[in-house]
PDB file of N, CA and C in Angstrom:
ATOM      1  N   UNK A   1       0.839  -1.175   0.000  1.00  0.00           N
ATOM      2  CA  UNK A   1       0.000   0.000   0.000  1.00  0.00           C
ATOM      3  C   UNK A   1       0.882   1.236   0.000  1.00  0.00           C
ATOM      4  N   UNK A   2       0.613   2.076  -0.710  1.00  0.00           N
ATOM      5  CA  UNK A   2       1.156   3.921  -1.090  1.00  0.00           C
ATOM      6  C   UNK A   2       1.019   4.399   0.349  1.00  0.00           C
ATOM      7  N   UNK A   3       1.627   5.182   0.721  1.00  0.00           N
ATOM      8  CA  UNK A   3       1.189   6.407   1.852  1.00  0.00           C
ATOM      9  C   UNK A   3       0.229   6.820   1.619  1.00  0.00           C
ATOM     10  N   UNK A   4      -0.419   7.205   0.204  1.00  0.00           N
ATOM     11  CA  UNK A   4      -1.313   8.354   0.087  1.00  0.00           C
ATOM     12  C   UNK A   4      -2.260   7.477   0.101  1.00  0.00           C
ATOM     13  N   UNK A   5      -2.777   6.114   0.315  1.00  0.00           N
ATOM     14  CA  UNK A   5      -3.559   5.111   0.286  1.00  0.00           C
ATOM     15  C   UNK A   5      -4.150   5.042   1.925  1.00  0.00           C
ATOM     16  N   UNK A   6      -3.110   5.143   2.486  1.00  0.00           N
ATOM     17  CA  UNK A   6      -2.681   4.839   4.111  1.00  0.00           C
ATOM     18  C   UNK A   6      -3.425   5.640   4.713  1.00  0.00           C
ATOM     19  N   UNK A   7      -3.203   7.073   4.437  1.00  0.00           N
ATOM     20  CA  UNK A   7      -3.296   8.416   4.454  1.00  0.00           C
ATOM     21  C   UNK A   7      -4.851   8.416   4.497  1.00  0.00           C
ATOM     22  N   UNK A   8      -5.413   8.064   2.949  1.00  0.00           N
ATOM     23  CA  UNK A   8      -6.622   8.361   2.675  1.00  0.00           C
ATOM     24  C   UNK A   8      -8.137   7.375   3.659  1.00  0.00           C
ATOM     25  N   UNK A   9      -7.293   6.069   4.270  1.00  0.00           N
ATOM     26  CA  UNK A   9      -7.972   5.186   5.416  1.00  0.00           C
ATOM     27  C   UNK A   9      -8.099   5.888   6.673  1.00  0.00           C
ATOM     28  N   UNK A  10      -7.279   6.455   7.112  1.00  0.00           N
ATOM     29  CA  UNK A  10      -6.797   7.020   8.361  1.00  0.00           C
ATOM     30  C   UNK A  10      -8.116   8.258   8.155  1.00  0.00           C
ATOM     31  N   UNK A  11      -8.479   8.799   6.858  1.00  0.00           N
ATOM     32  CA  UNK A  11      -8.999  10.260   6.903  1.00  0.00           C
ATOM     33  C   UNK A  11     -10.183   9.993   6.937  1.00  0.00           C
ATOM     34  N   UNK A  12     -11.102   8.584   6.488  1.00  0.00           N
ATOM     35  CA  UNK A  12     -12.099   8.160   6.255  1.00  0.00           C
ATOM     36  C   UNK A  12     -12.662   8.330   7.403  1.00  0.00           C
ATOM     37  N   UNK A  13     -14.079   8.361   7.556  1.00  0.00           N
ATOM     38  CA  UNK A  13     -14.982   8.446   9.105  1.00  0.00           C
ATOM     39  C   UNK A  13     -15.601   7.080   8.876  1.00  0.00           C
ATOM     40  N   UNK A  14     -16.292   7.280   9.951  1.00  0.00           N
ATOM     41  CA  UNK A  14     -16.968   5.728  10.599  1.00  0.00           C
ATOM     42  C   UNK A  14     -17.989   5.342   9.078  1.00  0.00           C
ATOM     43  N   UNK A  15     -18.592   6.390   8.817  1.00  0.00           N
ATOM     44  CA  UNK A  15     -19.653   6.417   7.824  1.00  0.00           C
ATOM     45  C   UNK A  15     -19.297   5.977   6.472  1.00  0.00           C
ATOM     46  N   UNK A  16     -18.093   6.761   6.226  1.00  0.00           N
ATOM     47  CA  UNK A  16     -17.486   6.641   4.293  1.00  0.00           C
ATOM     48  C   UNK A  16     -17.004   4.978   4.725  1.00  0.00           C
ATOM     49  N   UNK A  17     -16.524   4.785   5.796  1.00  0.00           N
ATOM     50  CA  UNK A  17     -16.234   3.190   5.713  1.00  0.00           C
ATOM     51  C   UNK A  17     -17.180   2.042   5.223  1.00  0.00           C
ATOM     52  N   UNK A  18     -18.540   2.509   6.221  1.00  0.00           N
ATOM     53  CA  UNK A  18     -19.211   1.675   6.323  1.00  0.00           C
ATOM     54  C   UNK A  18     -20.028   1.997   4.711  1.00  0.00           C
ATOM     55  N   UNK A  19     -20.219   2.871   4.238  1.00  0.00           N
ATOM     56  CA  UNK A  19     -20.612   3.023   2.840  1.00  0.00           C
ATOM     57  C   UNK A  19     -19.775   2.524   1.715  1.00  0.00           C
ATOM     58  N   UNK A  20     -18.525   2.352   2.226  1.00  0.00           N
ATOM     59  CA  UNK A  20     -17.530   1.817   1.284  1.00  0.00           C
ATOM     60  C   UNK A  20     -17.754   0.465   1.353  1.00  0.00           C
ATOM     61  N   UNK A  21     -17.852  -0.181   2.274  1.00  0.00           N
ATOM     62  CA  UNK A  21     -18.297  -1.777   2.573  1.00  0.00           C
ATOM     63  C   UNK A  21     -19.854  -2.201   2.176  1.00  0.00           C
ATOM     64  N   UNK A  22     -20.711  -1.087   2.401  1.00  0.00           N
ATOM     65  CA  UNK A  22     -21.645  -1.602   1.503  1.00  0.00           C
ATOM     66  C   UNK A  22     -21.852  -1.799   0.511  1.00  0.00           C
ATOM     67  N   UNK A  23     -21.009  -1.027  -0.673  1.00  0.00           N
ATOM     68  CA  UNK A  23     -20.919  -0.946  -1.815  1.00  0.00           C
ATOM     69  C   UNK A  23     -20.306  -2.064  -2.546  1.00  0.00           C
ATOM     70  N   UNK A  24     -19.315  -2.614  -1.703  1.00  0.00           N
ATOM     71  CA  UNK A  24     -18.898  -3.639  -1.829  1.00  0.00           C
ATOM     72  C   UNK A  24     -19.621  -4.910  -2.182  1.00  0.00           C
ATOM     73  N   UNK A  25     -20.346  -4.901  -0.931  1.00  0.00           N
ATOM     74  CA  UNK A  25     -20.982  -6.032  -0.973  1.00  0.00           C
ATOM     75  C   UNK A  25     -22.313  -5.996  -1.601  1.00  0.00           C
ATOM     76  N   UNK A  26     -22.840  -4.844  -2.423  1.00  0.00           N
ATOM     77  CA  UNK A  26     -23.806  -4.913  -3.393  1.00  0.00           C
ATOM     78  C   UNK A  26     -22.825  -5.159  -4.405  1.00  0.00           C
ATOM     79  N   UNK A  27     -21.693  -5.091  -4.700  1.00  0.00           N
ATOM     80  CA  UNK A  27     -21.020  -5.362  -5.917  1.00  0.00           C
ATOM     81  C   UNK A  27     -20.950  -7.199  -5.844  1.00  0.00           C
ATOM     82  N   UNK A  28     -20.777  -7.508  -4.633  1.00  0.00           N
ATOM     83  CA  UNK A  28     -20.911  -9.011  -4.472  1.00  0.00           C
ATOM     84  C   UNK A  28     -21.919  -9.788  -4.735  1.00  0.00           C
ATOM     85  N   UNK A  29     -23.181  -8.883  -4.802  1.00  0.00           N
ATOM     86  CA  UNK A  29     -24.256  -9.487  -4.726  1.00  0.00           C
ATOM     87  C   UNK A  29     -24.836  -9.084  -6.205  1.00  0.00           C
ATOM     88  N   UNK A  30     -24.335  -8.001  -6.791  1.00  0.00           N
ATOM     89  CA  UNK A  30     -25.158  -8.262  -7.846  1.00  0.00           C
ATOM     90  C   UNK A  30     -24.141  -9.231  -8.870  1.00  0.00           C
ATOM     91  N   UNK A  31     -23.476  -9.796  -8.480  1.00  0.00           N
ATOM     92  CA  UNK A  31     -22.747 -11.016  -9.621  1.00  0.00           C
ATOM     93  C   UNK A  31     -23.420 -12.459  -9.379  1.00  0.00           C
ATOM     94  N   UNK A  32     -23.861 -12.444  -7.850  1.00  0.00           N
ATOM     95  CA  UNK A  32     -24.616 -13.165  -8.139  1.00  0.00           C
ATOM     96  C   UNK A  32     -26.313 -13.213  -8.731  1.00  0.00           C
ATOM     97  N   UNK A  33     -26.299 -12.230  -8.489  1.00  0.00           N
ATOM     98  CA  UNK A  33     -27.672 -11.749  -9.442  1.00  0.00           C
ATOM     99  C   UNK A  33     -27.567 -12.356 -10.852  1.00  0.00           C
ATOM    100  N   UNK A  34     -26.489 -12.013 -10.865  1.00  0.00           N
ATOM    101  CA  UNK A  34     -26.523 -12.054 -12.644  1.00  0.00           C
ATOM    102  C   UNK A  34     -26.418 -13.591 -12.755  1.00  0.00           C
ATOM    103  N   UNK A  35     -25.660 -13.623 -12.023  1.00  0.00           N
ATOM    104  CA  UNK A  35     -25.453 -15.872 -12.113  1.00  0.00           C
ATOM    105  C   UNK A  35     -26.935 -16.229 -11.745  1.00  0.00           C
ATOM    106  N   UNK A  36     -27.831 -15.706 -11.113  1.00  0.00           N
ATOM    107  CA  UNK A  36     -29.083 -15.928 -11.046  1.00  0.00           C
ATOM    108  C   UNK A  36     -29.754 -16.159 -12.407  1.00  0.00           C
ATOM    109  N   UNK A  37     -29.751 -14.897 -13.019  1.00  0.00           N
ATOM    110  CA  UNK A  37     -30.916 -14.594 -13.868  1.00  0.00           C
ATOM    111  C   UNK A  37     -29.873 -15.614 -14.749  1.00  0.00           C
ATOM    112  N   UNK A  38     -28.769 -15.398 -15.330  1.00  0.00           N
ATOM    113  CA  UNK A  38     -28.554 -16.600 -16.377  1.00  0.00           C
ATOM    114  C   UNK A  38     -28.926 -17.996 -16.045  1.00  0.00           C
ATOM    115  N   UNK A  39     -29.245 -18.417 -14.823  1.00  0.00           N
ATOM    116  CA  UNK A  39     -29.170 -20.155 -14.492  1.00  0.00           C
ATOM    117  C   UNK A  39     -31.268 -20.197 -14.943  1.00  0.00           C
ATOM    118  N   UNK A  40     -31.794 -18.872 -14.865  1.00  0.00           N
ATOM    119  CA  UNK A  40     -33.081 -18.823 -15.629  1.00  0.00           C
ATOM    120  C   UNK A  40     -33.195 -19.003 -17.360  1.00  0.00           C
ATOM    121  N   UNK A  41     -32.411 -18.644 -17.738  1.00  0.00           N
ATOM    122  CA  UNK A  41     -32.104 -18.503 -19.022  1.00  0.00           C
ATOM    123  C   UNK A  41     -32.251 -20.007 -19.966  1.00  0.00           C
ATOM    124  N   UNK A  42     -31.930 -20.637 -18.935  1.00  0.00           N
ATOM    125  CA  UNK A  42     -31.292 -22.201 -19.310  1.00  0.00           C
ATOM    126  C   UNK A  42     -32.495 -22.708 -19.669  1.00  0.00           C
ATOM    127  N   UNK A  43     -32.904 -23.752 -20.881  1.00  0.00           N
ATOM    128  CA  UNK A  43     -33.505 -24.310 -21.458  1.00  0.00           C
ATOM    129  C   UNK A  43     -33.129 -25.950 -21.025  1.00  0.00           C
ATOM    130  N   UNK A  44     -33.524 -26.746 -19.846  1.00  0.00           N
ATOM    131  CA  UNK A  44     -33.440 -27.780 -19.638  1.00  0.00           C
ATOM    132  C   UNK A  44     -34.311 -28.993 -21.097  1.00  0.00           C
ATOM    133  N   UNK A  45     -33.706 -30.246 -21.059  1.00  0.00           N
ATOM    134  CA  UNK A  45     -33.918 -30.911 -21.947  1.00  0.00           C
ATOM    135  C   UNK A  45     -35.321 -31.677 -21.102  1.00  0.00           C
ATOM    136  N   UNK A  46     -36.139 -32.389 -21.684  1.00  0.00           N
ATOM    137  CA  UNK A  46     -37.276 -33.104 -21.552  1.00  0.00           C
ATOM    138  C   UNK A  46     -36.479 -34.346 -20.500  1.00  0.00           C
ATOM    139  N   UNK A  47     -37.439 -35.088 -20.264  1.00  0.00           N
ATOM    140  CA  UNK A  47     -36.681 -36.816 -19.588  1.00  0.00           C
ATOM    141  C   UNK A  47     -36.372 -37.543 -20.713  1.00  0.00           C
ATOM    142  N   UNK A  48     -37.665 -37.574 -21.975  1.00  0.00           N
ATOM    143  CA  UNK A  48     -37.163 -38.410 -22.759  1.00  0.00           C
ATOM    144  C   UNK A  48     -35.795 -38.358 -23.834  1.00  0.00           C
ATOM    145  N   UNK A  49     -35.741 -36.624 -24.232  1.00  0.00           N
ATOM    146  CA  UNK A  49     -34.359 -35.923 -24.561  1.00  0.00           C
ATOM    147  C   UNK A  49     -33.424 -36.681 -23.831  1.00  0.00           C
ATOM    148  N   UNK A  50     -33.339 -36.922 -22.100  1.00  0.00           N
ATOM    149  CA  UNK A  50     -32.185 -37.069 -21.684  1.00  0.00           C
ATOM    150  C   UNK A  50     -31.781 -38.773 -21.915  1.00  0.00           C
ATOM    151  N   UNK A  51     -33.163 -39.454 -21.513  1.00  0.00           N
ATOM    152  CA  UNK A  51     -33.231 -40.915 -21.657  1.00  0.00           C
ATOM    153  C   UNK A  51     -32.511 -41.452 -23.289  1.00  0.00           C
ATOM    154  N   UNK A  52     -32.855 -40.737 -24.288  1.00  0.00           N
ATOM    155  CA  UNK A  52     -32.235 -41.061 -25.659  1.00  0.00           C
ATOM    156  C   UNK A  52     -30.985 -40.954 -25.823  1.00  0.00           C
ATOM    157  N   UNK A  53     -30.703 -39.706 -25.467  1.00  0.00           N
ATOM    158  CA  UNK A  53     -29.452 -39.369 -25.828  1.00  0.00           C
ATOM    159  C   UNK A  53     -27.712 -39.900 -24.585  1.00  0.00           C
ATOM    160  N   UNK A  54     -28.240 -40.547 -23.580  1.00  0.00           N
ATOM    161  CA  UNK A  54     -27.516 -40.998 -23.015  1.00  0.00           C
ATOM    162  C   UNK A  54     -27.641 -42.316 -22.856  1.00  0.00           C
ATOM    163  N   UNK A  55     -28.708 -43.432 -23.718  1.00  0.00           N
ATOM    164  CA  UNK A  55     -28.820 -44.612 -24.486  1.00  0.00           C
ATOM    165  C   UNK A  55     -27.905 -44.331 -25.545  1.00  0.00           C
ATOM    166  N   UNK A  56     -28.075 -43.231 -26.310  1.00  0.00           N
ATOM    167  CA  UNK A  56     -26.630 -43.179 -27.523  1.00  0.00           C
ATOM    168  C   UNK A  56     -25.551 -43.392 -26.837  1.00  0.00           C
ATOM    169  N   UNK A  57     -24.967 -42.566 -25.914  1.00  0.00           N
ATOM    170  CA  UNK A  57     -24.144 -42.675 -25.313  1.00  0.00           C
ATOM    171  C   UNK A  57     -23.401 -43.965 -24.798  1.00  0.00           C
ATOM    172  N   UNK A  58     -24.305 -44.435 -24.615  1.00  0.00           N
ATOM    173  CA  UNK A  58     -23.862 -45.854 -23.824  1.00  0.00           C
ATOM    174  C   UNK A  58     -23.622 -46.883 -25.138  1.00  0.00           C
ATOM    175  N   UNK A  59     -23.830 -46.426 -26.048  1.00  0.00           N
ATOM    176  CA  UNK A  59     -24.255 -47.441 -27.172  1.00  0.00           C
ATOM    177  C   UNK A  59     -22.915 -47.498 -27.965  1.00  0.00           C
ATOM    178  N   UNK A  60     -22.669 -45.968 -28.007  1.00  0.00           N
ATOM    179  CA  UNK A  60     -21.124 -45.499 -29.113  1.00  0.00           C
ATOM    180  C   UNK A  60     -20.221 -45.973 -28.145  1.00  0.00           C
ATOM    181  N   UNK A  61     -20.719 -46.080 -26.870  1.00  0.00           N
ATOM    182  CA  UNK A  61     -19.365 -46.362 -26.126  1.00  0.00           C
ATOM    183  C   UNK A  61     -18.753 -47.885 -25.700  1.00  0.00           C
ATOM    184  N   UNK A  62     -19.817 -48.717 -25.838  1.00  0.00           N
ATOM    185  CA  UNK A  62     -19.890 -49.726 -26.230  1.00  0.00           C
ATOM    186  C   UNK A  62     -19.282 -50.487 -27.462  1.00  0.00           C
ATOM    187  N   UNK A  63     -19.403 -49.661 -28.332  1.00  0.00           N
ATOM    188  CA  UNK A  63     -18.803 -50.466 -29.510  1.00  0.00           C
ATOM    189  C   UNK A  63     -17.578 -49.944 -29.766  1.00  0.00           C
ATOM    190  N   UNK A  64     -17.263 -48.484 -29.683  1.00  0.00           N
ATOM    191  CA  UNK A  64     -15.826 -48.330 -29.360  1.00  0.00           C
ATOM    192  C   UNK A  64     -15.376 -49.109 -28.496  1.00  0.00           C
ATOM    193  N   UNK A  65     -15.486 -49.191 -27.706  1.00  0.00           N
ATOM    194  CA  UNK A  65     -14.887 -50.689 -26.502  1.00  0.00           C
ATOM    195  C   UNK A  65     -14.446 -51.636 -27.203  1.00  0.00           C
ATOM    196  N   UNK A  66     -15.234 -52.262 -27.975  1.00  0.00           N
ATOM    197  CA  UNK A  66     -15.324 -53.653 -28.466  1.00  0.00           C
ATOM    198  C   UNK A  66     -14.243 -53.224 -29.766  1.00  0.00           C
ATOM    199  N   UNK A  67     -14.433 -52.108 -30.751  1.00  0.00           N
ATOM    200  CA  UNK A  67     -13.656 -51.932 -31.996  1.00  0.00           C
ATOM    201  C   UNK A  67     -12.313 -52.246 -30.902  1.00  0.00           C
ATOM    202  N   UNK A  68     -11.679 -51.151 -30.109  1.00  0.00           N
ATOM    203  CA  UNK A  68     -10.220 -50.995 -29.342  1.00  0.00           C
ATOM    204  C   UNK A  68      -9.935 -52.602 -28.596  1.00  0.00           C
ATOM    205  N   UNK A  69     -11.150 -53.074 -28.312  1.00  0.00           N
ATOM    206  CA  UNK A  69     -10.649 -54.762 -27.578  1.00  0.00           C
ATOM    207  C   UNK A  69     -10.440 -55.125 -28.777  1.00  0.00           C
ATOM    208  N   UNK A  70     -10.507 -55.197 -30.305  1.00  0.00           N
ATOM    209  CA  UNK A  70     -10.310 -56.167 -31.018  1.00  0.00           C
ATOM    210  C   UNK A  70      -9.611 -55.535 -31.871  1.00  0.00           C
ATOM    211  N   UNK A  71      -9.279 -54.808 -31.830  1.00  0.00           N
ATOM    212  CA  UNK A  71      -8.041 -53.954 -32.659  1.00  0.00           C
ATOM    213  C   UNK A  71      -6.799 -54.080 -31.521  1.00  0.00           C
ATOM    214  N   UNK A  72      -7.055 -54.305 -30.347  1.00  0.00           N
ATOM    215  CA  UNK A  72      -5.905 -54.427 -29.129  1.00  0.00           C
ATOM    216  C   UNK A  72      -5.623 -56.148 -29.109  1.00  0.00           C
ATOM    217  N   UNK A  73      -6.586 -57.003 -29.365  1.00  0.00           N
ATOM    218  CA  UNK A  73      -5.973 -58.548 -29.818  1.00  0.00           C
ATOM    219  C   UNK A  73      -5.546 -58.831 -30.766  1.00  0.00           C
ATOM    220  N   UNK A  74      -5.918 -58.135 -32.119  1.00  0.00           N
ATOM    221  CA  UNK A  74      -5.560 -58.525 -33.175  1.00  0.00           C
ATOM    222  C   UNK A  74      -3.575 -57.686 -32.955  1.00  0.00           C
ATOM    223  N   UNK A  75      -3.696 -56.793 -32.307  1.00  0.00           N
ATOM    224  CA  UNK A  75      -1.608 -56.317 -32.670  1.00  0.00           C
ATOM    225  C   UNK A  75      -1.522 -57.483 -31.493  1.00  0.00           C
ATOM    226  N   UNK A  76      -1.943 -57.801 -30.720  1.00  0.00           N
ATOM    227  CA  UNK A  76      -1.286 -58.592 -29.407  1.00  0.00           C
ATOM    228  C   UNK A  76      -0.860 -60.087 -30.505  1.00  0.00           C
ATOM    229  N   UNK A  77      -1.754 -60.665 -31.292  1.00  0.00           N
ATOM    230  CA  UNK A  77      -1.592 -61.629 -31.617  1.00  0.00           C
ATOM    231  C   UNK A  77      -0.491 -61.505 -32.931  1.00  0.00           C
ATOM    232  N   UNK A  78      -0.821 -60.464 -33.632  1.00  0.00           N
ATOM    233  CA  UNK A  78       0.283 -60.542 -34.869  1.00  0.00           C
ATOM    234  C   UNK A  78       1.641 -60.304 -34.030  1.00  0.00           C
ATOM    235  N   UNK A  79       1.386 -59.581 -32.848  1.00  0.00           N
ATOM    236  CA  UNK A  79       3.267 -59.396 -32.369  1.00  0.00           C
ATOM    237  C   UNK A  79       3.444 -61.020 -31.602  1.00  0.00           C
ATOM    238  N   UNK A  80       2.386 -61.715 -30.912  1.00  0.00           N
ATOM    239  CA  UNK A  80       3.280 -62.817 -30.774  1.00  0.00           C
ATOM    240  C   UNK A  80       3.661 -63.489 -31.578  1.00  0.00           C
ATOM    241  N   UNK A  81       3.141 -64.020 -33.036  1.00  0.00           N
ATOM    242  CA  UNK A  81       3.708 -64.523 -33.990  1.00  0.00           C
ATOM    243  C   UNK A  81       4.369 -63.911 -34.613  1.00  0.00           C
ATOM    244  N   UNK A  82       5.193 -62.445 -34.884  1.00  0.00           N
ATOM    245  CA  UNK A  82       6.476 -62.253 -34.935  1.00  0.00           C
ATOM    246  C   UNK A  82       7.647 -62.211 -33.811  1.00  0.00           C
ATOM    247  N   UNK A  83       7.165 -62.692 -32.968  1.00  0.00           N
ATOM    248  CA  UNK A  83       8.299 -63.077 -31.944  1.00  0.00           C
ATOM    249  C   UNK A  83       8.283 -63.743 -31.106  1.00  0.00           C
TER     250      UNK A  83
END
C-alpha cells in the first residue's frame, strides 16, 4: 500500500467506511444476481431428450470398446507370432 492510500484510510470516518463496505458487498451481490438470472435462461432438456441421448451414449461407447478390444488382440496376436 502507497502512503497516500494509508493516508486516505486514516482520513475516512466511521460512515465513508461503512458506505464503502456496503458498496462492496452490493457489488458481491449483484454477480450473483446475474449468475441468477442466467441459471433462468437455461432451457433444460425433456426426460425423454435425456433418456435417448444418453442410451446413444452408452451405445457409441460400447462399440468403441469392443472396436479398441479387437483392434488391441488382433496387434497382441500378430506381435506374438512375430516373436
Amino acid at each position: 500500500m502507497g502512503d497516500s492510500e494509508v493516508k486516505e484510510e486514516k482520513t475516512m470516518t466511521k460512515a465513508e467506511k461503512k458506505a464503502a463496505e456496503k458498496k462492496a458487498a452490493e457489488k458481491k451481490n449483484s454477480g450473483f444476481a446475474g449468475l441468477k438470472s442466467e441459471f433462468k435462461k437455461i432451457v433444460w432438456p425433456d426426460r425423454d431428450t435425456v433418456v435417448k441421448e444418453s442410451a446413444q451414449v452408452i451405445v457409441v461407447t460400447a462399440i468403441l470398446s469392443l472396436v479398441i478390444a479387437g483392434l488391441d488382440w488382433v496387434i497382441k496376436t500378430g506381435l506374438d507370432r512375430i516373436f
